[in-house]
N, C-alpha and C. Protein backbone atom coordinates (compact mmCIF):
# COMPACT_ATOMS: atom_id res chain seq x y z
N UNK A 1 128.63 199.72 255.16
CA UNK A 1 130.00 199.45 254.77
C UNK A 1 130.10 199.52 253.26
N UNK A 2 131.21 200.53 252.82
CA UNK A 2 131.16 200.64 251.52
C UNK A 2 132.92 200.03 250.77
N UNK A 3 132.14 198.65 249.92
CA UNK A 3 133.11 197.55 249.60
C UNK A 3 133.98 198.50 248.64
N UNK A 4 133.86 199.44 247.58
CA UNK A 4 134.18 199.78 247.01
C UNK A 4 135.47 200.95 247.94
N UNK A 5 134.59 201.72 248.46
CA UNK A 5 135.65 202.53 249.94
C UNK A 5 136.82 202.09 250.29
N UNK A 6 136.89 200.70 250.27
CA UNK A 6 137.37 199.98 251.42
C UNK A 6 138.63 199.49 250.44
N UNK A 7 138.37 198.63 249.30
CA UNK A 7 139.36 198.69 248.00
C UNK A 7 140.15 199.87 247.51
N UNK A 8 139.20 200.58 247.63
CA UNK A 8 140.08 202.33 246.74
C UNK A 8 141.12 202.42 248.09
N UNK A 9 140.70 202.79 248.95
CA UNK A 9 141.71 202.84 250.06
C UNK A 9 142.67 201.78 250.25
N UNK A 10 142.57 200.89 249.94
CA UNK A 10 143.64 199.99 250.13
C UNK A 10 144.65 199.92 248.99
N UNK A 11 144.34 200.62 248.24
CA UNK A 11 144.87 200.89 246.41
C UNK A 11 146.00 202.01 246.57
N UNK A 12 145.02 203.29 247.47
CA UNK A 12 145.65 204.03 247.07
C UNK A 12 146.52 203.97 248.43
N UNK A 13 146.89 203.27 249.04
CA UNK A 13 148.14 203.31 249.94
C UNK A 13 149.13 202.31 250.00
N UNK A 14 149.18 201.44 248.12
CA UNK A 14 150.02 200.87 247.76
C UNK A 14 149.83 199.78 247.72
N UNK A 15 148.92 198.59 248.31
CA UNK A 15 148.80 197.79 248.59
C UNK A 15 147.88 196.98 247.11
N UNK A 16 148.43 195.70 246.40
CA UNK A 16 147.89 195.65 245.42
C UNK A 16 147.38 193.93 245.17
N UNK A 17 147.07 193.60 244.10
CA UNK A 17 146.37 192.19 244.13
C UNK A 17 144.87 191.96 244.98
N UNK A 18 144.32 193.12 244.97
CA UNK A 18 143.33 193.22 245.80
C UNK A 18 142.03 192.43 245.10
N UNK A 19 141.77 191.03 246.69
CA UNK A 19 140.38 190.33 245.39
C UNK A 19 140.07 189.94 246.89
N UNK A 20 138.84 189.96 246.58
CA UNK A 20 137.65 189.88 247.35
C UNK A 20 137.02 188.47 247.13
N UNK A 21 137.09 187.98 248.56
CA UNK A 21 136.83 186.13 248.62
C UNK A 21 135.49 186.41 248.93
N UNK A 22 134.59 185.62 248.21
CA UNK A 22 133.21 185.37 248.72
C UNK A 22 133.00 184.59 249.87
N UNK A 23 131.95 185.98 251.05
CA UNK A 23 131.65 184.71 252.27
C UNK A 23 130.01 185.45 252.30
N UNK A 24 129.84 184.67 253.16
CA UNK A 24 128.29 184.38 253.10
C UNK A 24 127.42 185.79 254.45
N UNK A 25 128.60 186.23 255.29
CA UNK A 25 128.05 186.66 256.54
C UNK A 25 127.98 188.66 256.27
N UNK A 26 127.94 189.19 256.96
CA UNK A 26 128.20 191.15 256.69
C UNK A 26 129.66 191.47 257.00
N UNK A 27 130.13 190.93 256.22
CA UNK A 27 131.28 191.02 256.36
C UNK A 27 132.11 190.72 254.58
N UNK A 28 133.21 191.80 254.49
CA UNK A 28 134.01 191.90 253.55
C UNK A 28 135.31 191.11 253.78
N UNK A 29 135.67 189.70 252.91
CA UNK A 29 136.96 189.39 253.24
C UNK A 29 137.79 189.64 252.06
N UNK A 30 138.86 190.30 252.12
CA UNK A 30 140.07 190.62 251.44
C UNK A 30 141.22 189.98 251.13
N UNK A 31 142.05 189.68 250.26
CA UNK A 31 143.17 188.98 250.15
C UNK A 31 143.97 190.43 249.22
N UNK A 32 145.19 190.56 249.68
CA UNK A 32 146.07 191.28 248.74
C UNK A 32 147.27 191.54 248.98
N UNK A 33 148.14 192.06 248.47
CA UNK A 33 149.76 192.02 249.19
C UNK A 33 150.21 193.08 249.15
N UNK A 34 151.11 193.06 250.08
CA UNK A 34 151.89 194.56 250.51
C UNK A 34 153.49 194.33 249.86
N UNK A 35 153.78 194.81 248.80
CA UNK A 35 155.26 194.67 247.55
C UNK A 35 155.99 195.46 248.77
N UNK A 36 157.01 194.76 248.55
CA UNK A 36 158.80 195.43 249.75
C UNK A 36 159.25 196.33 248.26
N UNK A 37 159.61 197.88 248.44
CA UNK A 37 160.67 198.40 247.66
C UNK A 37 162.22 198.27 247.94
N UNK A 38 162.99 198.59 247.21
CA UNK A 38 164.11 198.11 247.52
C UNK A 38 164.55 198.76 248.84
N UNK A 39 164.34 200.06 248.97
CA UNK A 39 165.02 200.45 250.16
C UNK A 39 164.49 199.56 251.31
N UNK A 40 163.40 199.26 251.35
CA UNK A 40 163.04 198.21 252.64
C UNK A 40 164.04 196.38 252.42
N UNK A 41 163.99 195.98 251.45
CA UNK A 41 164.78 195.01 251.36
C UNK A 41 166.32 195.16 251.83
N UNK A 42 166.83 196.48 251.24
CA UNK A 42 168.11 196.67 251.55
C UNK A 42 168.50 196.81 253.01
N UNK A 43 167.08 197.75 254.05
CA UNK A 43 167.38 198.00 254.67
C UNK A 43 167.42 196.23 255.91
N UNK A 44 166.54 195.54 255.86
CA UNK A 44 166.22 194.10 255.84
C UNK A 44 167.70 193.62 256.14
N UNK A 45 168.50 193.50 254.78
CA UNK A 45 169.77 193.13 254.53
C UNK A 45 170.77 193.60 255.20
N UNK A 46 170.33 194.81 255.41
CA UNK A 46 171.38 195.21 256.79
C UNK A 46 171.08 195.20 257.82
N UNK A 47 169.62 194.78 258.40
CA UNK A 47 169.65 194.30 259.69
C UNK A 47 170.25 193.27 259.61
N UNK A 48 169.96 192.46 258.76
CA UNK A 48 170.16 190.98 259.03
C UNK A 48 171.72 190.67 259.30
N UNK A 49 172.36 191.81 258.40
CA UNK A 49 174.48 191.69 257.93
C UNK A 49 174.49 191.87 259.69
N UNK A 50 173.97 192.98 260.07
CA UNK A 50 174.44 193.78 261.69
C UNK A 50 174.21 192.76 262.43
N UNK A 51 173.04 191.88 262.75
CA UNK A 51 172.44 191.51 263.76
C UNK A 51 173.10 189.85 264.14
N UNK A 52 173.23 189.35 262.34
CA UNK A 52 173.72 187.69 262.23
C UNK A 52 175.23 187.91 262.35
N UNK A 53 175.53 186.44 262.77
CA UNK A 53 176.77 185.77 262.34
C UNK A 53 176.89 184.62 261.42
N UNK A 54 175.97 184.66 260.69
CA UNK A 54 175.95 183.44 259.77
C UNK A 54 176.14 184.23 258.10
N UNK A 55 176.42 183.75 257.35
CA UNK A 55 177.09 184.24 255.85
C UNK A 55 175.73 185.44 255.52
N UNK A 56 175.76 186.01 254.64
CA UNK A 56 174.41 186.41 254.06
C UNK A 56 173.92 185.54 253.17
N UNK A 57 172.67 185.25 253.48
CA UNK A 57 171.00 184.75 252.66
C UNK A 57 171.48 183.02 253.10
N UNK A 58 172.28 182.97 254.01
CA UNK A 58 172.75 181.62 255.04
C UNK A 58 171.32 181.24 255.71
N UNK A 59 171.11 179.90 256.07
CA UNK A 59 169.71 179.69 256.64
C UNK A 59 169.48 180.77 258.24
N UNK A 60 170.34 180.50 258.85
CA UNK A 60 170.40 181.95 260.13
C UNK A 60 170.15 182.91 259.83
N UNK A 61 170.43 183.26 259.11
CA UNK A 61 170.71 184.94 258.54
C UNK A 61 169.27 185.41 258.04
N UNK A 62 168.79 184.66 257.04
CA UNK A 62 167.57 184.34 256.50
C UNK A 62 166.24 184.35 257.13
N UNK A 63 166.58 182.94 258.10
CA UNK A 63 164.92 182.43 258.90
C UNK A 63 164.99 183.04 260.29
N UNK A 64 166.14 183.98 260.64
CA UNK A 64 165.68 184.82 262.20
C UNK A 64 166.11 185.95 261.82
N UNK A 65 166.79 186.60 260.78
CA UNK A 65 166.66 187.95 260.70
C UNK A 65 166.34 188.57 259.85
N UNK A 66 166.40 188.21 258.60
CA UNK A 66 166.09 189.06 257.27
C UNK A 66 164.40 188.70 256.89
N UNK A 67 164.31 187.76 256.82
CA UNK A 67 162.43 187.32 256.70
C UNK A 67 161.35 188.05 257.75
N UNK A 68 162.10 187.91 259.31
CA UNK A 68 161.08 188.05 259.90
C UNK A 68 161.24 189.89 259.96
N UNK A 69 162.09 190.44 259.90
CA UNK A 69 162.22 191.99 259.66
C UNK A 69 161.66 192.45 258.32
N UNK A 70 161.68 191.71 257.42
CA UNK A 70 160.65 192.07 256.50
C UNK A 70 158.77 191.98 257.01
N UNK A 71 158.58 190.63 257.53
CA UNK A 71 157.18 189.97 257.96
C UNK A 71 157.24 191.06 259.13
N UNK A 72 157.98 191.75 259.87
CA UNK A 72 157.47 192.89 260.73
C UNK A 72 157.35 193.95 259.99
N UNK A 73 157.86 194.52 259.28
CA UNK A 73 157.48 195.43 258.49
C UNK A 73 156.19 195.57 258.00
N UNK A 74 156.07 194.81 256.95
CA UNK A 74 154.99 194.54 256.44
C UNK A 74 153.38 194.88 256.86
N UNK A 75 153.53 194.08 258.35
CA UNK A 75 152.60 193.69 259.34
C UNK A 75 152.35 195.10 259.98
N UNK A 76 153.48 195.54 260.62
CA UNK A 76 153.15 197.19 261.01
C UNK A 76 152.63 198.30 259.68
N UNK A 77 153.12 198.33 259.01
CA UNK A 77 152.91 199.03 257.71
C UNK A 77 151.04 198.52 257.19
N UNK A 78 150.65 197.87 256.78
CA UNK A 78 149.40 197.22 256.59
C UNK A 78 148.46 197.51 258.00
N UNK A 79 149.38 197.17 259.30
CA UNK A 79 148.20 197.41 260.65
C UNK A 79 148.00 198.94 260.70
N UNK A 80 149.10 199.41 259.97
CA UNK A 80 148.92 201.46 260.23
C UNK A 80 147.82 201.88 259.13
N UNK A 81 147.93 201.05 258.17
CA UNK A 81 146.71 201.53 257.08
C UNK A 81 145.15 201.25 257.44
N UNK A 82 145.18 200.15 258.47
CA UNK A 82 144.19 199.27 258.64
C UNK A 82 143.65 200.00 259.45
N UNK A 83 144.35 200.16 260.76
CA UNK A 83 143.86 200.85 261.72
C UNK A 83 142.98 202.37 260.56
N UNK A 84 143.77 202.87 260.27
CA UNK A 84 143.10 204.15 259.73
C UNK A 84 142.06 204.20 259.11
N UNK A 85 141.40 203.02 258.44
CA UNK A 85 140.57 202.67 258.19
C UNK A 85 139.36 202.79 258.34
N UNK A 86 139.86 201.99 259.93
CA UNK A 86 138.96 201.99 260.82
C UNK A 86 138.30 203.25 261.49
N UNK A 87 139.37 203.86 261.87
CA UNK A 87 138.72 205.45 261.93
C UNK A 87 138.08 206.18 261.35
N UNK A 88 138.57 206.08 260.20
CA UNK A 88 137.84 207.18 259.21
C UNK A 88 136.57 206.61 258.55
N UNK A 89 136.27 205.20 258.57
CA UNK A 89 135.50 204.85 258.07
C UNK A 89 134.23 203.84 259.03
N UNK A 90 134.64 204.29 260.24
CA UNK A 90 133.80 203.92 261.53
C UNK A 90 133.30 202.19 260.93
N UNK A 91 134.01 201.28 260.79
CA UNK A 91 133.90 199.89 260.27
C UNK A 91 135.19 199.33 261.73
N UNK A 92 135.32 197.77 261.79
CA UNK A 92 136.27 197.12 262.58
C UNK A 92 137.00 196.55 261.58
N UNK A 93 137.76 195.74 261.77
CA UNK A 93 138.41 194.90 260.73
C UNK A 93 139.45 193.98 261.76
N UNK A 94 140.11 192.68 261.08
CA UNK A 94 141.21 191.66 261.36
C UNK A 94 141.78 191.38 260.04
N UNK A 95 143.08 191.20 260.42
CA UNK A 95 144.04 190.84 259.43
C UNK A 95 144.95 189.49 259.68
N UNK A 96 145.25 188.63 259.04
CA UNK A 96 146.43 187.94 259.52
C UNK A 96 147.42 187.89 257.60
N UNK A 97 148.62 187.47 257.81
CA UNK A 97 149.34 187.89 257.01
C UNK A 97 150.15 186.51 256.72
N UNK A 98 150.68 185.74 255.76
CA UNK A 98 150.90 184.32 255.50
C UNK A 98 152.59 184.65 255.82
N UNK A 99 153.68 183.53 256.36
CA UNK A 99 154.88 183.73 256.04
C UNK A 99 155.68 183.84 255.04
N UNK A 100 156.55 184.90 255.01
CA UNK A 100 157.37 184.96 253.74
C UNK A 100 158.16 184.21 252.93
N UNK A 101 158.15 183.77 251.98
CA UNK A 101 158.75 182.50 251.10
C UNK A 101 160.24 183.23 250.62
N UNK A 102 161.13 181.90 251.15
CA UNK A 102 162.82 182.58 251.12
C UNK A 102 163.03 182.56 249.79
N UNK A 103 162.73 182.17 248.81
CA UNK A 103 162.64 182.09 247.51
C UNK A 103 162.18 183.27 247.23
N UNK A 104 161.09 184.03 247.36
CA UNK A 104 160.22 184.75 246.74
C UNK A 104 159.70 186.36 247.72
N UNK A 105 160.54 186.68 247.99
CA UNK A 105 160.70 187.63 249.38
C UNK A 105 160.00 188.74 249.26
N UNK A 106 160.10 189.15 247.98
CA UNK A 106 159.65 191.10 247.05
C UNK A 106 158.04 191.07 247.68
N UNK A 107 157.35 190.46 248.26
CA UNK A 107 156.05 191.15 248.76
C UNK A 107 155.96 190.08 249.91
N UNK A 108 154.42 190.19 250.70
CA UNK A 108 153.98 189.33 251.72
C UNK A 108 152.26 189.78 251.56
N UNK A 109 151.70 188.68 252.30
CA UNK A 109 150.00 188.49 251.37
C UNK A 109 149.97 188.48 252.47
N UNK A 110 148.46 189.11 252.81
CA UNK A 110 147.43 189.02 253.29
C UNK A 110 146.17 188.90 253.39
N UNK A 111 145.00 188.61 254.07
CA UNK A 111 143.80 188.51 254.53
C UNK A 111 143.06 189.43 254.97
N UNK A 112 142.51 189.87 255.41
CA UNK A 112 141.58 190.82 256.00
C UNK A 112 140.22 190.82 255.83
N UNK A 113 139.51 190.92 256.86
CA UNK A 113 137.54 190.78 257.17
C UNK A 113 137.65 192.55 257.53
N UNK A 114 136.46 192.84 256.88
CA UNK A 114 135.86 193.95 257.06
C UNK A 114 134.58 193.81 257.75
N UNK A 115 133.94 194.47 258.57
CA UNK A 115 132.81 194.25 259.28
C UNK A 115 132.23 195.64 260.09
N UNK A 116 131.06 195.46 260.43
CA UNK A 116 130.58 196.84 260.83
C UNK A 116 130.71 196.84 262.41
N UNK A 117 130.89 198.26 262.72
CA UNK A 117 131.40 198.33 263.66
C UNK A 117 130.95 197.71 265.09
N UNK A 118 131.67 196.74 266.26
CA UNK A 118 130.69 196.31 267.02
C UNK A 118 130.35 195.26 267.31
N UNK A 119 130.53 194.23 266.30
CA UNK A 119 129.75 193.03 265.66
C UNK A 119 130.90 191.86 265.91
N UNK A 120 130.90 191.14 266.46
CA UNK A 120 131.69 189.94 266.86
C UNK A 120 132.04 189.12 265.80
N UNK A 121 132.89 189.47 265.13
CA UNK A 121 133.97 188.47 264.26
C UNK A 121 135.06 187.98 264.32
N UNK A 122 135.20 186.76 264.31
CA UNK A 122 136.68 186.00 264.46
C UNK A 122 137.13 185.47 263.14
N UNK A 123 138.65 186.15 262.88
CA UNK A 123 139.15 185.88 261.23
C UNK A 123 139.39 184.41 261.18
N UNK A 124 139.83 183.85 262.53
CA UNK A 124 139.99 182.37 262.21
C UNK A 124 138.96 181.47 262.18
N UNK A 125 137.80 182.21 262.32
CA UNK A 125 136.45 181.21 262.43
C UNK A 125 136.51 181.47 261.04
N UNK A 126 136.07 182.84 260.28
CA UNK A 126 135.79 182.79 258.78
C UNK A 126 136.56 182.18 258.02
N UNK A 127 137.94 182.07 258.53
CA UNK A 127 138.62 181.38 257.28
C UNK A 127 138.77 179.48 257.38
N UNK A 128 138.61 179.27 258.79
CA UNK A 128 137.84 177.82 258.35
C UNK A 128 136.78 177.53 257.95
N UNK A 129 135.71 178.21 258.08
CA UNK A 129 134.75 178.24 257.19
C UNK A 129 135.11 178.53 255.86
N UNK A 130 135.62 179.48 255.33
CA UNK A 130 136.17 178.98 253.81
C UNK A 130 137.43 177.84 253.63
N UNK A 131 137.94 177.34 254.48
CA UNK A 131 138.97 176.36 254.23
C UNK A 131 139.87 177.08 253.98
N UNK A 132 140.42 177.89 254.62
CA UNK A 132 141.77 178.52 253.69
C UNK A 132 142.61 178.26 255.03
């Protein structure tokens, strides 16, 4: 597994803040975030105008349509890079992704274990083992 591979690729498909948490096992864990451009926010904003009946950036409007259509985005967009990853670079991997802060919307963070292919890893075992 090549740590350096695994960063450049995640660089060059936009994804940035990339830092590498120390764990103890064969395995690479990742933290970094996937930035919303505006057209994805805008487009967000008009699910949310179409879909709600509550004002815009209203708590309704907000915490069931505009957040979590971003946090799907995100999540598909990052699982399409991830997956590819995986292919091309014959490694497994898990991701989980933190909820979006209504304050602070312009990106969403994530996690990710890198591991060789095969090999039984659970992201929620490693990350109580680091406490996070």
């Amino acid at each position: 597994m090549n740590k350096e591979a695994i960063i450049e690729t995640l660089e060059k498909n936009g994804l940035s803040e990339i830092e590498e948490i120390e764990y103890k096992e064969n395995a690479i864990v990742l933290s970094f975030i996937y930035e919303f451009d505006n057209d994805e926010v805008e487009a967000a904003k008009a699910y949310a105008n179409d879909e709600s009946e509550d004002e815009e950036n209203g708590d309704t409007w907000s915490e069931e349509f505009f957040l979590p259509y971003l946090n799907d985005l995100a999540v598909d967009n990052v699982g399409e890079i991830i997956e590819n990853m995986m292919d091309e670079m014959q490694i497994d991997a898990q991701y989980i992704s933190y909820e979006l802060d209504e304050e602070e919307y312009s990106y969403n963070e994530f996690i990710a274990v890198f591991f060789p292919k095969g090999k039984a890893v659970e992201i929620e075992q490693i990350l109580d083992e680091l406490e996070m």
